[in-house]
Protein backbone atom coordinates (compact mmCIF):
# COMPACT_ATOMS: atom_id res chain seq x y z
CA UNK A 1 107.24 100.51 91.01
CA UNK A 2 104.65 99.03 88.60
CA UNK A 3 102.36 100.60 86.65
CA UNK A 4 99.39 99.02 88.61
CA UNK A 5 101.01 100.36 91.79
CA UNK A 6 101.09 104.03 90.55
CA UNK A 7 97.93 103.95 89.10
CA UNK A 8 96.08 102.27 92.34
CA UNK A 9 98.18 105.11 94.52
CA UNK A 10 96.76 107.92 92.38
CA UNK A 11 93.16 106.82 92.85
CA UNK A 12 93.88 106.59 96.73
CA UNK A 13 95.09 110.30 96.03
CA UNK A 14 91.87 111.18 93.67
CA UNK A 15 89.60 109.47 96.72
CA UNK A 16 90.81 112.27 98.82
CA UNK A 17 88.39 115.10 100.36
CA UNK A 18 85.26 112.74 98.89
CA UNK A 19 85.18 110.00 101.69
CA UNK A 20 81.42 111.27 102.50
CA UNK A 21 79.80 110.40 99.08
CA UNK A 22 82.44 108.90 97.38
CA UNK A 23 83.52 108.69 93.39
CA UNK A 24 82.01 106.13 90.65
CA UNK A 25 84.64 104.84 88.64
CA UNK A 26 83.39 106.83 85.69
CA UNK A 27 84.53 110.00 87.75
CA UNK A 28 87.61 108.53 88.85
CA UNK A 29 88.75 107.54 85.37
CA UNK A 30 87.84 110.93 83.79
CA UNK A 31 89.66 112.72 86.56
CA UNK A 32 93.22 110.50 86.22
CA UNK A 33 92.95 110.28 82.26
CA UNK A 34 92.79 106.47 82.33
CA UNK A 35 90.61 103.97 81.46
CA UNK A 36 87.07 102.73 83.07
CA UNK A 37 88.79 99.17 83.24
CA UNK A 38 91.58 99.81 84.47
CA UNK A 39 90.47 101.39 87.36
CA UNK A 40 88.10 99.11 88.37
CA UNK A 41 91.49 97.02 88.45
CA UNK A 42 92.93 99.38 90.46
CA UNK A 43 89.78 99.49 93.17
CA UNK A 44 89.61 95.63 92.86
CA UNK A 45 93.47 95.86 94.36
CA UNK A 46 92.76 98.59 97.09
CA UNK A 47 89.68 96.74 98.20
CA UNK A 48 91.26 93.32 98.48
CA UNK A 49 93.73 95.38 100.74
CA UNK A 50 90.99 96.96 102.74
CA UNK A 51 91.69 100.53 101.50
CA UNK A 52 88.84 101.44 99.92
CA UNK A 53 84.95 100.42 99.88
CA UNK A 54 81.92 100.86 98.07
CA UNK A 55 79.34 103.08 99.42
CA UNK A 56 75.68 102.38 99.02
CA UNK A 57 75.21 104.87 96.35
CA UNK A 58 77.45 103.25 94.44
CA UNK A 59 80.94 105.12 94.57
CA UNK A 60 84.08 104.00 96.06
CA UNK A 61 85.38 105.98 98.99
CA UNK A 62 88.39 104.97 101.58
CA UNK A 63 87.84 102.46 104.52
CA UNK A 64 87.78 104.01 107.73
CA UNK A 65 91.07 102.53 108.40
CA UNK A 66 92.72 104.73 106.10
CA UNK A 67 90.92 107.57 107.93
């Protein structure tokens, strides 16, 4: 598995339990040690695959199809 595939898998992971408000990338990145950018990779790739959204506040939370 690539290293893009792991990473976007372990924010799906992070995500969990916050689907109400969400986490900002910032939040995400701190949590899983890894870089602002390259999460914002990784939520590009989940939302082109309809995993994950952005809230109005601003974080990124799961669709409701992962729900």
């Amino acid at each position: 598995m690539s290293n893009s595939a792991i990473r976007a898998l372990r924010v799906l992971k992070a995500l969990r339990g916050h689907s109400l408000n969400g986490l900002s990338n910032g939040q995400l990145a701190s949590h899983l040690q890894e870089t602002p950018t390259n999460i914002t990779r990784a939520l590009q790739d989940l939302a082109a695959a309809d995993l994950v959204h952005k809230l109005d506040n601003g974080n990124f939370s799961y669709t409701p199809m992962m729900e």
